[in-house]
Protein backbone atom coordinates (compact mmCIF):
# COMPACT_ATOMS: atom_id res chain seq x y z
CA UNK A 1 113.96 -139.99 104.20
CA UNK A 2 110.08 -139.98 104.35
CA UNK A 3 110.12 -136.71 102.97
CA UNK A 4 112.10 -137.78 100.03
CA UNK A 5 110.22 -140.55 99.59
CA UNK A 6 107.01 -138.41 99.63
CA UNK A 7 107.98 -135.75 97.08
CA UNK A 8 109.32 -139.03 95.14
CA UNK A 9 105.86 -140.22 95.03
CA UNK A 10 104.24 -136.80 94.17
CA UNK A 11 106.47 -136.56 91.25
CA UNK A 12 105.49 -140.14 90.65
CA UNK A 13 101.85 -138.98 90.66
CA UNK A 14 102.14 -136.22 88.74
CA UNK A 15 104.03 -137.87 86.03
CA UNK A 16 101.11 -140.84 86.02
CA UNK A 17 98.45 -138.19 86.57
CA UNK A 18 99.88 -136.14 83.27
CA UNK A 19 99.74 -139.55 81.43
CA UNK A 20 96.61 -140.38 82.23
CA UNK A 21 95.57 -137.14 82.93
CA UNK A 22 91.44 -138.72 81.69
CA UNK A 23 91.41 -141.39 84.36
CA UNK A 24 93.22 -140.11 87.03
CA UNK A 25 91.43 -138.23 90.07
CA UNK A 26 92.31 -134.32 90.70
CA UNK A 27 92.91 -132.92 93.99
CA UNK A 28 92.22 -129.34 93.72
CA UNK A 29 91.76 -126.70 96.28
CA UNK A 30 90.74 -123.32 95.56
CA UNK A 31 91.81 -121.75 99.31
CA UNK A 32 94.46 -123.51 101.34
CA UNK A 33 93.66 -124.62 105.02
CA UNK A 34 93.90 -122.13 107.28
CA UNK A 35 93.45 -119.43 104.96
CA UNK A 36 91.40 -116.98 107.39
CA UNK A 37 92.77 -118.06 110.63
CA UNK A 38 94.56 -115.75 112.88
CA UNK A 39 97.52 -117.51 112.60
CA UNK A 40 98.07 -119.83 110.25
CA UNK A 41 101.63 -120.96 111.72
CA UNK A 42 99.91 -121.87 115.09
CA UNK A 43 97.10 -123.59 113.60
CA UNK A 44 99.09 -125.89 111.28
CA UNK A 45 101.19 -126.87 114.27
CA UNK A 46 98.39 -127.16 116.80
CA UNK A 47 96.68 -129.52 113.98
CA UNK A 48 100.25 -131.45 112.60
CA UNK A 49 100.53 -132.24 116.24
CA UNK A 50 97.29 -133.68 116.90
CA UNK A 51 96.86 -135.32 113.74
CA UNK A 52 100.44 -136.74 114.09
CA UNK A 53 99.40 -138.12 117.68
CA UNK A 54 96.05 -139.91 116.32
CA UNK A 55 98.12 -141.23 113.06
CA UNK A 56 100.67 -142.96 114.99
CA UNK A 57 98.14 -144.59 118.03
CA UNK A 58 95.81 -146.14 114.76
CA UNK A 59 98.75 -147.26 112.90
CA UNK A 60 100.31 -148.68 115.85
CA UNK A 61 96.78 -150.56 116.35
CA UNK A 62 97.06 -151.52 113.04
CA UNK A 63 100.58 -152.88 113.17
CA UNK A 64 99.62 -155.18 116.22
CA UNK A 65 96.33 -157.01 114.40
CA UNK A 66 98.02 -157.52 111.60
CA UNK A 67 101.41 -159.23 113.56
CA UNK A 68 98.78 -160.74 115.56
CA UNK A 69 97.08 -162.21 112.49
CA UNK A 70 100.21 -163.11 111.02
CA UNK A 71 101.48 -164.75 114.10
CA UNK A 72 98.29 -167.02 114.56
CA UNK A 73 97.82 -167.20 111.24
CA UNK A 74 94.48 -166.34 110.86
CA UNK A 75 92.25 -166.65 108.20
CA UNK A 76 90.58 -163.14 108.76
CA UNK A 77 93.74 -161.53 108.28
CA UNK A 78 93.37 -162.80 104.77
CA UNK A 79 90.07 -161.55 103.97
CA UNK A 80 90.80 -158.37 105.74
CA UNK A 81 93.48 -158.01 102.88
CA UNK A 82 91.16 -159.07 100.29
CA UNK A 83 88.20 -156.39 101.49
CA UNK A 84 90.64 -153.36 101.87
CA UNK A 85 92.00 -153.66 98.59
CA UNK A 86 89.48 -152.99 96.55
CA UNK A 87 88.40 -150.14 99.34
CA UNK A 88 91.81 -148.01 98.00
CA UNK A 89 89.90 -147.20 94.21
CA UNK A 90 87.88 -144.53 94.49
CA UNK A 91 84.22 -144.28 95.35
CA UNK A 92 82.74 -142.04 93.21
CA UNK A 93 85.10 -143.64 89.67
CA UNK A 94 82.48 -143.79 86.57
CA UNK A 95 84.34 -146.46 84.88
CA UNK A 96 86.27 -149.27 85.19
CA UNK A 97 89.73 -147.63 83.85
CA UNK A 98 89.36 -144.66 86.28
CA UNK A 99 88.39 -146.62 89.04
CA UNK A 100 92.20 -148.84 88.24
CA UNK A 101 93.86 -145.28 87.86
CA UNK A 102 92.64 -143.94 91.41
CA UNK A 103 92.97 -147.41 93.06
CA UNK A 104 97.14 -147.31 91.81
CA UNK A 105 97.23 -143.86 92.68
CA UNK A 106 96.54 -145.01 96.53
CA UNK A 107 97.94 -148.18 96.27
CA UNK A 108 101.81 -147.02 95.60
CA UNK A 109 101.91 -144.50 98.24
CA UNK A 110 100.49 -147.21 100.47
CA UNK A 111 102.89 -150.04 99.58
CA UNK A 112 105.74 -147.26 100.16
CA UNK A 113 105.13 -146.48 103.27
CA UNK A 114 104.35 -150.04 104.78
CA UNK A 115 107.61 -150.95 102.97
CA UNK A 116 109.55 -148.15 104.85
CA UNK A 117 107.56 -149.46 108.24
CA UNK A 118 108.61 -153.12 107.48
CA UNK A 119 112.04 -152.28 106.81
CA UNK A 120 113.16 -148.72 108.27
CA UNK A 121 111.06 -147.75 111.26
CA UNK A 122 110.20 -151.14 112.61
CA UNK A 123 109.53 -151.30 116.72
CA UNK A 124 110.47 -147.70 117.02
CA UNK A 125 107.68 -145.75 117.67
CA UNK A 126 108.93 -142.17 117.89
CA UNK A 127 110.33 -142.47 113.71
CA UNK A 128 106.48 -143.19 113.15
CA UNK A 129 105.39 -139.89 115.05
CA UNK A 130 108.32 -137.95 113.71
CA UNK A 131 107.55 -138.94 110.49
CA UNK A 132 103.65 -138.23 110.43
CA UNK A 133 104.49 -135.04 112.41
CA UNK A 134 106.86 -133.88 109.46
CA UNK A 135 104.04 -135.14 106.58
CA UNK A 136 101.85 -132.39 107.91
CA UNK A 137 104.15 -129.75 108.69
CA UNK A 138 106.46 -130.21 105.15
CA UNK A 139 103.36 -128.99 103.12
CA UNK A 140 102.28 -126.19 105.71
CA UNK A 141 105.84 -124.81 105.46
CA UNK A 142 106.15 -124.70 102.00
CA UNK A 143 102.69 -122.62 101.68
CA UNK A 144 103.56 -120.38 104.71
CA UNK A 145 106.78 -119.42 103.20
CA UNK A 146 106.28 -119.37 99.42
CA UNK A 147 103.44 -116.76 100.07
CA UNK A 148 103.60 -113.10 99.36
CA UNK A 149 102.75 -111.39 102.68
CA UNK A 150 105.32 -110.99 105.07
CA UNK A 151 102.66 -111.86 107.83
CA UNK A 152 102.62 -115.41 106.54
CA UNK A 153 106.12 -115.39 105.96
CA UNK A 154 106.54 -114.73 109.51
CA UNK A 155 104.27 -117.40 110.41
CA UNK A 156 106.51 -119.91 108.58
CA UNK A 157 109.09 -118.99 110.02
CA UNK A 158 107.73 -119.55 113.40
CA UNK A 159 106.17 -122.69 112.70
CA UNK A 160 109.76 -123.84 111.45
CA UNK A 161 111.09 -122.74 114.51
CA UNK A 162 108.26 -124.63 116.81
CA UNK A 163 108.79 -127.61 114.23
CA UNK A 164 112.47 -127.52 115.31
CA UNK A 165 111.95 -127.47 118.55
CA UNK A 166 109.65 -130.50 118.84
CA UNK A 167 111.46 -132.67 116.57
CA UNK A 168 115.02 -131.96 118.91
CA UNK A 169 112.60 -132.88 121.80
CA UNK A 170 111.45 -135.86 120.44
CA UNK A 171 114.72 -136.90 118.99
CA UNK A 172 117.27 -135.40 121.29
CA UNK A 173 115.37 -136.14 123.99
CA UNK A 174 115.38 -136.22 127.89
CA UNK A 175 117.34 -139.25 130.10
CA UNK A 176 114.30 -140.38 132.37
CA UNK A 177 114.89 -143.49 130.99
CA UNK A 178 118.52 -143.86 131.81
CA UNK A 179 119.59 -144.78 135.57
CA UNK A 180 121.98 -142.39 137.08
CA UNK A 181 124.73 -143.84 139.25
CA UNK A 182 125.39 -142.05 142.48
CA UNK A 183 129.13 -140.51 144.10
């Protein structure tokens, strides 16, 4: 599902980026990440991994002030809003259209996902690492294996196969948290 939703929203992009192709920001890059490494495959997993890790402890900080300021109701929950929204636009917009053009571009993807937090993932804290663990590796993949060389082809494919693996860890999973009754 987040993976729909995210290719939704690139689409989404693309089709607002195309009509307001003067105002919106581009994101170009002229060589990919990991372009020179010795294996790309390992690299993008080593990094989806630790990026995953770090993505789901700050939003899960983030999650608890803001119930916490909810809960108390607390003014500086408020202004917190107020200060961060204008923070999504971008920094270096030269006018005031381009500026509203970059700050929607954020602000949708945004609003998606803490609508699929509010209503999908909720208290469940392994759907927020799966989930940020398959935003990094769903873009890695498709470069790996859309390439030319078989040498990154092969790297996909291993990458898909240690992507497999971790996400039937994490959701499969072991039973140390289940009690065993005893003949």
């Amino acid at each position: 599902m987040v993976l729909a939703t995210r290719a939704g929203l690139n689409k989404l992009g693309e089709l607002f980026a195309g009509h307001f192709h003067a105002f919106a920001p581009v994101d170009t890059e002229i060589f990919p990440p990991m372009f020179n490494a010795f294996s790309p495959g390992a690299g993008y997993f080593l990094r989806a991994l630790g990026f995953s890790i770090v993505d789901t402890c700050v939003l899960g900080l983030a999650i608890h002030v803001i119930r916490l300021g909810w809960r108390n109701r607390a003014w500086w929950l408020w202004v917190g809003i107020l200060l961060l929204l204008p923070g999504l636009g971008p920094a270096d917009a030269h006018f005031v259209r381009e500026f509203f053009a970059g700050w929607l571009m954020a602000f949708v993807p945004l609003a998606a996902g803490a609508a699929m937090a509010f209503w999908f993932f909720r208290d469940n804290v392994l759907a927020y690492l799966g989930a940020f663990f398959c935003l990094q590796i769903a873009p890695a993949l498709l470069s790996l294996l859309t390439r030319q060389a078989r040498v990154d082809r092969l790297s996909g494919l291993l990458l898909a196969l240690a992507s497999i693996l971790v996400l039937a860890w994490m959701f499969l999973g072991g039973t140390e948290g289940k009690v065993r009754s005893e003949p």
